[in-house]
Each structure stands twice: as structure tokens, then as C-alpha cells.
N, C-alpha and C. Protein backbone atom coordinates (compact mmCIF):
# COMPACT_ATOMS: atom_id res chain seq x y z
N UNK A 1 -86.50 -81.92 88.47
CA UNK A 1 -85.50 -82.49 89.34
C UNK A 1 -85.77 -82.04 90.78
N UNK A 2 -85.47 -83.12 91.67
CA UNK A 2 -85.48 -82.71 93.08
C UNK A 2 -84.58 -81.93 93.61
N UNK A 3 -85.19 -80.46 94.12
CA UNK A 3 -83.92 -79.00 94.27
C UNK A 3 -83.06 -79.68 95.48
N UNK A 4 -83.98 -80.40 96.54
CA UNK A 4 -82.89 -80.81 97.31
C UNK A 4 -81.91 -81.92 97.10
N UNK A 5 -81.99 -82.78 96.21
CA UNK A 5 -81.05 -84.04 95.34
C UNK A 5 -80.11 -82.90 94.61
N UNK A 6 -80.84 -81.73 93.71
CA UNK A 6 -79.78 -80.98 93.04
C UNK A 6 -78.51 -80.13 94.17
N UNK A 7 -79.37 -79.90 95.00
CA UNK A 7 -78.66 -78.82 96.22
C UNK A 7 -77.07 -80.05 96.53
N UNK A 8 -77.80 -80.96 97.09
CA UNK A 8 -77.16 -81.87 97.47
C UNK A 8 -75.93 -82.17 96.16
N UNK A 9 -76.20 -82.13 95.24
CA UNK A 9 -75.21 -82.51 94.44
C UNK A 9 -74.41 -81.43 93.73
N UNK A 10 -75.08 -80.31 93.73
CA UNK A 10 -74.13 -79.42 93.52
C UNK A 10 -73.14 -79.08 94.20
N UNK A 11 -73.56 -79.39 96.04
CA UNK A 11 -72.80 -78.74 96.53
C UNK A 11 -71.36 -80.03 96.86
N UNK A 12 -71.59 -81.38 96.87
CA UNK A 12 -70.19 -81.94 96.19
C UNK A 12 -69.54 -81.22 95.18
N UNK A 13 -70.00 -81.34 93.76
CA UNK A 13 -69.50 -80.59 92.58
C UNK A 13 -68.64 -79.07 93.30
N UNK A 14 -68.96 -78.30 93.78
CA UNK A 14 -68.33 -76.82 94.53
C UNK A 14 -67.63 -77.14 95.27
N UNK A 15 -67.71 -78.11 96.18
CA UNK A 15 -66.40 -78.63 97.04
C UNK A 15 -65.67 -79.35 96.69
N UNK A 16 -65.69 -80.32 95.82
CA UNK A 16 -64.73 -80.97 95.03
C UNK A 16 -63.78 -79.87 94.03
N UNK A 17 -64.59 -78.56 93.12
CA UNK A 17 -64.08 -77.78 92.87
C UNK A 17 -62.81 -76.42 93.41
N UNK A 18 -63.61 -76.42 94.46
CA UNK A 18 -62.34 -75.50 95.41
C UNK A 18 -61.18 -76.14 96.24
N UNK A 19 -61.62 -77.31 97.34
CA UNK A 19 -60.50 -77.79 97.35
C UNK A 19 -59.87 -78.58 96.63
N UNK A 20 -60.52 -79.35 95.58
CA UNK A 20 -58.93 -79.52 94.61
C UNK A 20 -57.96 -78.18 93.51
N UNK A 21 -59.08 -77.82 93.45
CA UNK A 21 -58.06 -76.27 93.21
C UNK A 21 -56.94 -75.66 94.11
N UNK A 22 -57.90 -75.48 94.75
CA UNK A 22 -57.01 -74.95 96.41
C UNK A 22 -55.82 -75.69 97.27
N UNK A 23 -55.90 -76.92 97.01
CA UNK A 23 -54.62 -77.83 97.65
C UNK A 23 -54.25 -77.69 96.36
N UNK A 24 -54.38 -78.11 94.79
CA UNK A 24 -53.13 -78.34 93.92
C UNK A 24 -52.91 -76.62 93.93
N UNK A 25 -53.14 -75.96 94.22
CA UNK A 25 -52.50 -74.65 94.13
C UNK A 25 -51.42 -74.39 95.31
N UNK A 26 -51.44 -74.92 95.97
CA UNK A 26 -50.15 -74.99 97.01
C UNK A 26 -51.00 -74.44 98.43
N UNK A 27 -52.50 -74.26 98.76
CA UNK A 27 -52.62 -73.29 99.61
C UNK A 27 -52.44 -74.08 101.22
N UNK A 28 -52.25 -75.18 101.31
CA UNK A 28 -51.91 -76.12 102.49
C UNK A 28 -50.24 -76.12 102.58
N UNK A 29 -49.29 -75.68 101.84
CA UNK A 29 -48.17 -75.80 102.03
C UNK A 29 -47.54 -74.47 102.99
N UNK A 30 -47.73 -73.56 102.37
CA UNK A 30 -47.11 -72.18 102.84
C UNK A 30 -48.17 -71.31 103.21
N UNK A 31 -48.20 -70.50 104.63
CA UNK A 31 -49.44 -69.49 104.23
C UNK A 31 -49.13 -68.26 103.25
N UNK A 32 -49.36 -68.02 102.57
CA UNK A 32 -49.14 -67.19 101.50
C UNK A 32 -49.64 -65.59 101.45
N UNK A 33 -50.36 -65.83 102.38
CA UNK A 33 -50.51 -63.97 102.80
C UNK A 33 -50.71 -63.71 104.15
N UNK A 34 -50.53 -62.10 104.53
CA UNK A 34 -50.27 -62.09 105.66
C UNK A 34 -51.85 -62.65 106.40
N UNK A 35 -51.07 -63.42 107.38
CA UNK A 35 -52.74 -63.58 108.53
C UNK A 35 -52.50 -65.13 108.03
N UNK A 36 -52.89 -65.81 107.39
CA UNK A 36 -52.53 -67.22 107.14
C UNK A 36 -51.73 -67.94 107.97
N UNK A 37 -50.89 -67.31 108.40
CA UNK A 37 -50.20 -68.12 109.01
C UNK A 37 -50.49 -68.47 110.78
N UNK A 38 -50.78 -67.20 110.90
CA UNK A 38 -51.83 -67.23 112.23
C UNK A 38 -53.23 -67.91 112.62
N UNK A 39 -53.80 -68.04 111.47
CA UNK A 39 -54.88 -68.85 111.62
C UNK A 39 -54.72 -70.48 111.74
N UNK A 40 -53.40 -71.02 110.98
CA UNK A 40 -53.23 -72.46 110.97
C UNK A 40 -52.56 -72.32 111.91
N UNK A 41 -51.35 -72.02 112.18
CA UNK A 41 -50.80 -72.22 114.07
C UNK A 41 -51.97 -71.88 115.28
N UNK A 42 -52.66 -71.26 115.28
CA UNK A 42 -54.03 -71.15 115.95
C UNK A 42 -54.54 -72.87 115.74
N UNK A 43 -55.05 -72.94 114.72
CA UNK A 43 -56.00 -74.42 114.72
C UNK A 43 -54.89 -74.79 115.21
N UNK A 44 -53.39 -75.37 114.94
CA UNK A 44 -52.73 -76.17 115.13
C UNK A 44 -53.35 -76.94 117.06
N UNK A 45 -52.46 -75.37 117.09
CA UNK A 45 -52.53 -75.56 118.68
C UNK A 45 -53.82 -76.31 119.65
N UNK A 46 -55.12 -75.88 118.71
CA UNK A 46 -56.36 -76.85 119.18
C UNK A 46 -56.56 -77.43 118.64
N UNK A 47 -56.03 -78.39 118.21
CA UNK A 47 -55.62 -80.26 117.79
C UNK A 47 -55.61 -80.69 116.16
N UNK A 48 -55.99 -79.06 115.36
CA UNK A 48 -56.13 -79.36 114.05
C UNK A 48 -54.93 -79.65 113.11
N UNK A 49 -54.97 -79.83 112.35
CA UNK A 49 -53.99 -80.09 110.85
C UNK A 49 -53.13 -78.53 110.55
N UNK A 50 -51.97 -78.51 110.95
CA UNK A 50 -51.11 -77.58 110.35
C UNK A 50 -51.68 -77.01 108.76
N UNK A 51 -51.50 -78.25 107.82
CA UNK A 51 -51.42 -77.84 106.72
C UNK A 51 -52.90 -77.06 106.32
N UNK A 52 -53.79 -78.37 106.87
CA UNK A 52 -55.74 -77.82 107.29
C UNK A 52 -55.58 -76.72 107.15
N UNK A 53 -54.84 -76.11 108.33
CA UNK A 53 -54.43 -74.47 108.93
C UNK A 53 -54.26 -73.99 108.04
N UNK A 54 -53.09 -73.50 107.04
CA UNK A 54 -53.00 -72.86 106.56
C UNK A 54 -54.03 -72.80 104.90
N UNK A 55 -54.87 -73.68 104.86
CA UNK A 55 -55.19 -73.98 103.95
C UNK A 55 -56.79 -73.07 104.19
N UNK A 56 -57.09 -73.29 105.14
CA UNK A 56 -57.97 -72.24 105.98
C UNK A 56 -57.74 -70.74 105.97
N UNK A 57 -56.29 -70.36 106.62
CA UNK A 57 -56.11 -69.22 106.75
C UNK A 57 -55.95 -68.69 105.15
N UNK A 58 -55.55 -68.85 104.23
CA UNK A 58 -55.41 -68.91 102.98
C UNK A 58 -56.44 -68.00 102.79
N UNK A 59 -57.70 -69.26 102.66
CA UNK A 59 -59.01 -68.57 102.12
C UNK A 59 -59.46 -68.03 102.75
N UNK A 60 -59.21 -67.38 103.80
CA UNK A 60 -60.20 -66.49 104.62
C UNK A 60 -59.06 -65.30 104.80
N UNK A 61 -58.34 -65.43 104.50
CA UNK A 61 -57.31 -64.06 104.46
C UNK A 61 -57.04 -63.22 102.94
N UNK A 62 -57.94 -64.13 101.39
CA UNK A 62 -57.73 -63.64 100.31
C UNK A 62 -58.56 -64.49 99.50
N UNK A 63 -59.42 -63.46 98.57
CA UNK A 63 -60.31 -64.71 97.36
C UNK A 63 -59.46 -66.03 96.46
N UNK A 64 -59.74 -67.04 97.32
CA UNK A 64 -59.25 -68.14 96.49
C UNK A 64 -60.03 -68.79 95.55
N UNK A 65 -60.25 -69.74 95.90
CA UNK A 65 -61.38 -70.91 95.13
C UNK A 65 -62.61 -71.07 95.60
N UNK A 66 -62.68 -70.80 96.90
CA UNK A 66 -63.64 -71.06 97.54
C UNK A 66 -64.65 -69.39 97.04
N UNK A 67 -63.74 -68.30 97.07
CA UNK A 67 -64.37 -67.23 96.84
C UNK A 67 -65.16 -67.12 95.43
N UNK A 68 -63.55 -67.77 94.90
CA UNK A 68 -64.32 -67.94 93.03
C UNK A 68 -65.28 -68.32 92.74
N UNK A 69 -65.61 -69.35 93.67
CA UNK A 69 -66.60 -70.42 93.44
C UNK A 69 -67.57 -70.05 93.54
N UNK A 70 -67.71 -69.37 94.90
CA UNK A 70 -69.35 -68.74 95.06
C UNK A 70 -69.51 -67.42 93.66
N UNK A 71 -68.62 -66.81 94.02
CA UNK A 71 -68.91 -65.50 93.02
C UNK A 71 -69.02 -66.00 91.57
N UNK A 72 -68.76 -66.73 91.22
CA UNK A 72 -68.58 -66.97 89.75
C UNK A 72 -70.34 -67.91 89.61
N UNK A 73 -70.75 -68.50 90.73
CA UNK A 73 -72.37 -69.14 90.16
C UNK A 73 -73.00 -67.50 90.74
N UNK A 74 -72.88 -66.71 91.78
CA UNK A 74 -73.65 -65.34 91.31
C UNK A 74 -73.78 -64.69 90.50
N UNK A 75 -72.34 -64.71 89.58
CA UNK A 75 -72.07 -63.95 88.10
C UNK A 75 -73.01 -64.89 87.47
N UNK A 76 -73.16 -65.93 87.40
CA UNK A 76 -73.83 -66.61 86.24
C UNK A 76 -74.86 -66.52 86.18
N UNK A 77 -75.62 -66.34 87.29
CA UNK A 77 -76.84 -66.51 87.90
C UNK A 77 -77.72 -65.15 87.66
N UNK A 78 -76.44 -63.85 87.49
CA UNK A 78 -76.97 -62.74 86.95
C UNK A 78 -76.72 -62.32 85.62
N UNK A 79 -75.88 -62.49 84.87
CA UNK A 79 -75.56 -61.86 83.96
C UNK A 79 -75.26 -63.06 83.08
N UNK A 80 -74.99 -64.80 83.11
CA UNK A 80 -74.71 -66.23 82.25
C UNK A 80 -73.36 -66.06 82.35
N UNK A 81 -72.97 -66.62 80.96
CA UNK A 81 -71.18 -66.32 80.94
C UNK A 81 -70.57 -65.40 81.74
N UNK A 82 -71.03 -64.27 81.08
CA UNK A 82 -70.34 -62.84 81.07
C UNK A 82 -70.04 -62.54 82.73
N UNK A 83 -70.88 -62.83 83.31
CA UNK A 83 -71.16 -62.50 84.55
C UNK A 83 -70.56 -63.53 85.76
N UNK A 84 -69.56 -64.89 84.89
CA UNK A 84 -68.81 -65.48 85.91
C UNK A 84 -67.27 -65.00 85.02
N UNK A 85 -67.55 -64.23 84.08
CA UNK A 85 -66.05 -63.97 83.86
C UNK A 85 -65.72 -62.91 84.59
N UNK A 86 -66.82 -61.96 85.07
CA UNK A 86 -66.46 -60.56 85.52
C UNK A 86 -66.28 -60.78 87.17
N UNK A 87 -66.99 -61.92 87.42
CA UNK A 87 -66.65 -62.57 88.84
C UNK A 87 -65.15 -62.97 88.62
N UNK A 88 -64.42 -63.63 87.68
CA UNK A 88 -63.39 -64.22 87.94
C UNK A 88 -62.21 -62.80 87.37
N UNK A 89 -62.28 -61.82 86.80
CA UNK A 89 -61.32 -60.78 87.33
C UNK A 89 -62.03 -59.95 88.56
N UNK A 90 -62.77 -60.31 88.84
CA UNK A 90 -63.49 -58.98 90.24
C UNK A 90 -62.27 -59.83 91.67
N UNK A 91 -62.42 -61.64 91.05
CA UNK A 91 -61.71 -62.18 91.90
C UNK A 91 -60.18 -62.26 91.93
N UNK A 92 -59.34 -61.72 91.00
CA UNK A 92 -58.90 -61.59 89.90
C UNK A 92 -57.42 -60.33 90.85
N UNK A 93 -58.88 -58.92 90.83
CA UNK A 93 -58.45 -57.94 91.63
C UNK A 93 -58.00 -57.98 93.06
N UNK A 94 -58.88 -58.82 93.50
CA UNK A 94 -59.24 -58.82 94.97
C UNK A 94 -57.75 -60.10 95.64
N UNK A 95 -57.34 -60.80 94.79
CA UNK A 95 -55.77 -61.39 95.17
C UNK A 95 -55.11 -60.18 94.89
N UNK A 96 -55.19 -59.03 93.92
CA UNK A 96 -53.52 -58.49 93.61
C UNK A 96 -53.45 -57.58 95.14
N UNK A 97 -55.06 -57.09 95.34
CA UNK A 97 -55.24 -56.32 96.66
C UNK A 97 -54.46 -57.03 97.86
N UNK A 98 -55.08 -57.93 97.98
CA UNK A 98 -54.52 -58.58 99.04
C UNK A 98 -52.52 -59.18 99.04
N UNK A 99 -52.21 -58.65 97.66
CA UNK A 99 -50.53 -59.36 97.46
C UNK A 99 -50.49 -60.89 97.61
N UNK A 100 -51.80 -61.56 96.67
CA UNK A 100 -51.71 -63.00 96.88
C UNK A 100 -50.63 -63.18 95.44
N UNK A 101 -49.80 -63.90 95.35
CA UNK A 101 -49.14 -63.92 94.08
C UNK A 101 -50.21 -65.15 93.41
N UNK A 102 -50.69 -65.83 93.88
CA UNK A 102 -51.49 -67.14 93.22
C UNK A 102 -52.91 -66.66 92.67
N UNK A 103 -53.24 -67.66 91.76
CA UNK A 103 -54.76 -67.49 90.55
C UNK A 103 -55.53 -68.49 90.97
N UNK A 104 -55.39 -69.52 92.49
CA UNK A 104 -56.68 -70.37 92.42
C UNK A 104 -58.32 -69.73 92.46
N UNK A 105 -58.32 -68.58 93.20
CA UNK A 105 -59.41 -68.21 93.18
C UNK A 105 -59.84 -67.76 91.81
N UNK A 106 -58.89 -67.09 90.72
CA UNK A 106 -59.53 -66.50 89.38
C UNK A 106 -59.71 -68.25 88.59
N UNK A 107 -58.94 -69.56 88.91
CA UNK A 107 -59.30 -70.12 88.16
C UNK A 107 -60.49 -70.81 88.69
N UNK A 108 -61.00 -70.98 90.27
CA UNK A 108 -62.12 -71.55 90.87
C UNK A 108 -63.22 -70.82 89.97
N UNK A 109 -62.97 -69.76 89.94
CA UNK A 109 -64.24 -68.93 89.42
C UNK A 109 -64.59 -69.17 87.67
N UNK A 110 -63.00 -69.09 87.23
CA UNK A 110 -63.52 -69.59 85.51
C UNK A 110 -63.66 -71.09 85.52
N UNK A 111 -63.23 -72.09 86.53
CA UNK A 111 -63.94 -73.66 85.93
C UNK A 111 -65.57 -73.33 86.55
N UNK A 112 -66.16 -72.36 87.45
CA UNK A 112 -66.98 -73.15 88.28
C UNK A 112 -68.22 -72.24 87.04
N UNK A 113 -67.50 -71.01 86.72
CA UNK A 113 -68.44 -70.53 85.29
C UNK A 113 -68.63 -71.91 83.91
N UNK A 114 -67.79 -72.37 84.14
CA UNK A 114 -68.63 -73.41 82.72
C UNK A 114 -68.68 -74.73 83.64
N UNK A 115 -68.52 -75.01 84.67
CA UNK A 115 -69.59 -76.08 85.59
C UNK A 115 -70.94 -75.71 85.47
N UNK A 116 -70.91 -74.51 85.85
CA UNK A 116 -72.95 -73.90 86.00
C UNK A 116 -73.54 -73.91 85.02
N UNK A 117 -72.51 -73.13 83.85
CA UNK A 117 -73.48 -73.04 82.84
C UNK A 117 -73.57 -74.46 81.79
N UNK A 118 -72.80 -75.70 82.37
CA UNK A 118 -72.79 -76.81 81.42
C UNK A 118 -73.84 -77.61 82.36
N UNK A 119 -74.06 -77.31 83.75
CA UNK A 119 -75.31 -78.38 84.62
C UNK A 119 -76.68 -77.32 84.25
N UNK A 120 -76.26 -76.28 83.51
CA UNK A 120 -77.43 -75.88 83.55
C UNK A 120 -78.74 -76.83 82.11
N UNK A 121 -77.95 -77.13 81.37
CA UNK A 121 -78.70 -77.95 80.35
C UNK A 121 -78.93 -78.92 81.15
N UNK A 122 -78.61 -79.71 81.85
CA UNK A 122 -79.48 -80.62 82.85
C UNK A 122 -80.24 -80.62 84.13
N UNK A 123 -80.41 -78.66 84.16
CA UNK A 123 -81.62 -78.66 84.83
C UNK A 123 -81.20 -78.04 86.03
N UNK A 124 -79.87 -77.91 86.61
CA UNK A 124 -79.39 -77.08 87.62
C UNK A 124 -79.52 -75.47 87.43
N UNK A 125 -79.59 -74.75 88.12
CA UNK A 125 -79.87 -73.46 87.93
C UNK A 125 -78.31 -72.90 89.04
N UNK A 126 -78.06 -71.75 88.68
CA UNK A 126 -77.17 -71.41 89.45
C UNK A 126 -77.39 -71.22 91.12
N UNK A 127 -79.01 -70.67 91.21
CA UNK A 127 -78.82 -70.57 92.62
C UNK A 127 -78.50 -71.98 93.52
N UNK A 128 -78.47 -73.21 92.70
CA UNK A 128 -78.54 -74.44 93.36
C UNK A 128 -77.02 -74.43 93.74
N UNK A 129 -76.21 -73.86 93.15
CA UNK A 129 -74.63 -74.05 93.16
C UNK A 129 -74.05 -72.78 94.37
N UNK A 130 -75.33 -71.38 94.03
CA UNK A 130 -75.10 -70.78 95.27
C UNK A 130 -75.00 -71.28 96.47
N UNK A 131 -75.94 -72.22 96.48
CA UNK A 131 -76.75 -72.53 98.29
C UNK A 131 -75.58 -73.92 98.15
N UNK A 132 -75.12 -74.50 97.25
CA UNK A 132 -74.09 -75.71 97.54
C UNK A 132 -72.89 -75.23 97.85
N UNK A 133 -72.72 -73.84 97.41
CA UNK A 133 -70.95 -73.33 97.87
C UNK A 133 -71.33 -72.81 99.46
N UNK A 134 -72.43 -72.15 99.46
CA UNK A 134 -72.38 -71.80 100.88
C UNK A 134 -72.23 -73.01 102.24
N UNK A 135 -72.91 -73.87 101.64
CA UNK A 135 -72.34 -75.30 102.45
C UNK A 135 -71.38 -76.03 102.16
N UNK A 136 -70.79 -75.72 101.17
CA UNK A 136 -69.13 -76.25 101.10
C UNK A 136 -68.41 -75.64 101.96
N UNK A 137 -68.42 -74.40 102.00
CA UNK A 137 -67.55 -73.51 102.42
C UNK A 137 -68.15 -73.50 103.98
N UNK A 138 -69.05 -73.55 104.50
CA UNK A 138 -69.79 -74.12 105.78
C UNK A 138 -68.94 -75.49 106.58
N UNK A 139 -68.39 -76.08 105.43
CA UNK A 139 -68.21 -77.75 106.25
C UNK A 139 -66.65 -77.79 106.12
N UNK A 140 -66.11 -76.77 105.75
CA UNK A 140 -64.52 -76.12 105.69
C UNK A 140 -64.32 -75.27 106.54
N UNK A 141 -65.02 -74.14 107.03
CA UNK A 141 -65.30 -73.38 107.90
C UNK A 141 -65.78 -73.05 108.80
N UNK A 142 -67.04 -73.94 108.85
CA UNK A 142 -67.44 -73.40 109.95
C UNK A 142 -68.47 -74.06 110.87
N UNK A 143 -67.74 -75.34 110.84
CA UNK A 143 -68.10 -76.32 111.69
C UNK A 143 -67.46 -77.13 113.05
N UNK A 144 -66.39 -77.37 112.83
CA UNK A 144 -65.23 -78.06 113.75
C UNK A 144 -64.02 -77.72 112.90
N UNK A 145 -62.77 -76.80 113.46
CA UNK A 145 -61.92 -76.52 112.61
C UNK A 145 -60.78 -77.42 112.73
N UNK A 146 -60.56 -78.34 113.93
CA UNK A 146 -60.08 -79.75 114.20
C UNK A 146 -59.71 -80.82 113.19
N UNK A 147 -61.55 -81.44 112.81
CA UNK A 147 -61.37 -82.22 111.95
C UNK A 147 -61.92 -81.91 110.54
N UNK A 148 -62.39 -80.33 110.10
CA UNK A 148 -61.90 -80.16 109.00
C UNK A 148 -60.66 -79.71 108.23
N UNK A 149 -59.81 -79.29 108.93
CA UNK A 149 -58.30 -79.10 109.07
C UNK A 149 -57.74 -80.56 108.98
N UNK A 150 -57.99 -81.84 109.54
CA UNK A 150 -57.31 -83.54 109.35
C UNK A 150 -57.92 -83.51 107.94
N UNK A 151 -59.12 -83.31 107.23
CA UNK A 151 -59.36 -83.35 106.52
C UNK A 151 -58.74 -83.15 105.18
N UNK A 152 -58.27 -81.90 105.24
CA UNK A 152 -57.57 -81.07 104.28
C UNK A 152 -56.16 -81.71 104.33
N UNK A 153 -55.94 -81.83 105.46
CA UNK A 153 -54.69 -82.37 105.62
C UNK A 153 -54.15 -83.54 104.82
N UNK A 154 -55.07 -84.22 105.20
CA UNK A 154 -55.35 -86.23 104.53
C UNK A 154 -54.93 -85.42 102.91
N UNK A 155 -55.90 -84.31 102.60
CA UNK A 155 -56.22 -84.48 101.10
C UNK A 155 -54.72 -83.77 100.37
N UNK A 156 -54.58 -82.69 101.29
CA UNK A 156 -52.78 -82.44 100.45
C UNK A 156 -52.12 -83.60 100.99
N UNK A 157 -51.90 -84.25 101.84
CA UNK A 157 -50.81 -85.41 101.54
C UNK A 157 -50.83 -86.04 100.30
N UNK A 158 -52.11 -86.50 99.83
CA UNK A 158 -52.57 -87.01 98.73
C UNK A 158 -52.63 -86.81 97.72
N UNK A 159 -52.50 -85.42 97.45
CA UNK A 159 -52.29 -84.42 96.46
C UNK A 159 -50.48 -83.90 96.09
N UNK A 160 -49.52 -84.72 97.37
CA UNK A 160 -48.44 -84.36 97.61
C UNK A 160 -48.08 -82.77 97.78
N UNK A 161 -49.37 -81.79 98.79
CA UNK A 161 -49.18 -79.96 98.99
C UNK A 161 -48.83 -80.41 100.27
N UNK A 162 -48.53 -81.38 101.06
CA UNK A 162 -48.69 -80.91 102.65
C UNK A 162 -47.37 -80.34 103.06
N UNK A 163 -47.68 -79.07 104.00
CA UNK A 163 -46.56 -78.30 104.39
C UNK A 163 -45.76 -79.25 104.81
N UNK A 164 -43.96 -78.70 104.87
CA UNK A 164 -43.42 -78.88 104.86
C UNK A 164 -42.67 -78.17 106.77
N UNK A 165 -43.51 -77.01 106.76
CA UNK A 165 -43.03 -76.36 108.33
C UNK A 165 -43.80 -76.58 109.49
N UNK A 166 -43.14 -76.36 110.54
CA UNK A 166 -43.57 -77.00 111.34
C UNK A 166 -44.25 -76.13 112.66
């Protein structure tokens, strides 16, 4: 298989994985830990998506989905199963640390452990899902936080998460 057709398609598969985790988990509605909320009134203010915002500050203030995601194809990638389950309590820990009350990141990490290891019979290898979360999480983060914030936004309306504050 072509690594860059696989790259390319894994890394839909990882972003389709975290943010629909991540918006049906509520993380565009409320910021939910401390610092969250500062980061989406920040974007706000330079032209981005409130909800974007907090959906942002979310994951970069506590392992969500996006965290699961990556860590759970490294677990796999080192150790198979075993090694995205120990990713998904390592991720597991790392919310109770932070006082996240929510599990999207422990469940990003246990769907994205039997994503890897079920594309792996067709030829995907985990590092392909590594290098696809790092550009998921690249085109959420750390590109234009404007219109990937409308982005997120569009997608909890759609999902019916979009905040409610203003």
C-alpha cells in the first residue's frame, strides 16, 4: 500500500475519531477545566468560534481524545492491544490529575486501540496513525485558530454541543 494514501487516510480516520468523540462529549459546550475557558474567549476575541474555543482549550488544558488518540496508536505500536489499553488508563490518570470529570480522552484511546489494530490486517501499521494524529491534531491546532474554531463550531451545532454562553 501507498504509506502516503495510508498516511493520508489514516489521518481522516484520527480526526474523525477525536472530534466526534470530543464534541459528543460535551467539550465545545462548557470549558470544563481550569484554563479552557481562557483559551476560547481568547480565540473568541480574534474572530474565532466560542464553542471552537472551548473545544480547543479543552484539549490542550487535559488528555482528551485527541490525546487518546495519539497515545493509544503509540501503545499499539509498542506493546499491540495491551499497550493501547495502558495508553487509555495512563490517559485515564492524566484527566483525574487534571479534575477533568469526563472519559473522552480514555474512550478516544480505547476506540482508536481497536481502529489500529483492526486497519492493521489491511496493511496499516500504527506508525501510519501516529504521523495521521499528529496532523489531525496540527489542522485543530495549529494552523489558523479562526477558522478551525468555525469549524468545530459548524460541527457541535450539528452534533447539537454548541455552547450555550456567551
Amino acid at each position: 500500500m501507498n504509506e502516503i494514501f495510508a498516511i493520508a487516510i489514516a489521518t481522516v480516520i484520527a480526526w474523525l475519531n477525536f472530534v466526534i468523540i470530543d464534541t459528543f462529549m460535551g467539550l465545545p459546550e462548557v470549558p470544563g477545566v481550569k484554563g479552557a475557558d481562557i483559551v476560547g474567549y481568547s480565540i473568541k476575541k480574534r474572530g474565532g468560534d466560542l464553542a471552537g474555543g472551548f473545544f480547543q482549550g479543552n484539549i490542550l488544558c487535559s488528555p482528551d481524545a485527541s490525546a487518546g488518540t495519539l497515545l493509544a496508536s503509540i501503545g499499539v505500536m509498542l506493546l499491540g492491544i495491551e499497550g493501547g489499553i495502558i495508553a487509555a488508563f495512563l490517559v485515564f490518570i492524566g484527566n483525574r490529575l487534571c479534575a477533568d470529570a469526563g472519559y473522552a480522552g480514555t474512550i478516544g484511546a480505547l476506540s482508536m486501540t481497536v481502529i489500529v489494530v483492526l486497519f492493521s490486517y489491511i496493511g496499516f501499521t500504527p506508525e501510519m496513525f501516529i504521523v495521521g494524529m499528529v496532523i489531525a491534531i496540527t489542522t485543530i491546532q495549529g494552523i489558523h485558530h479562526p477558522s478551525s474554531t468555525t469549524l468545530l463550531g459548524n460541527i457541535a451545532k450539528l452534533m447539537n454541543r454548541y455552547t450555550k454562553l456567551d
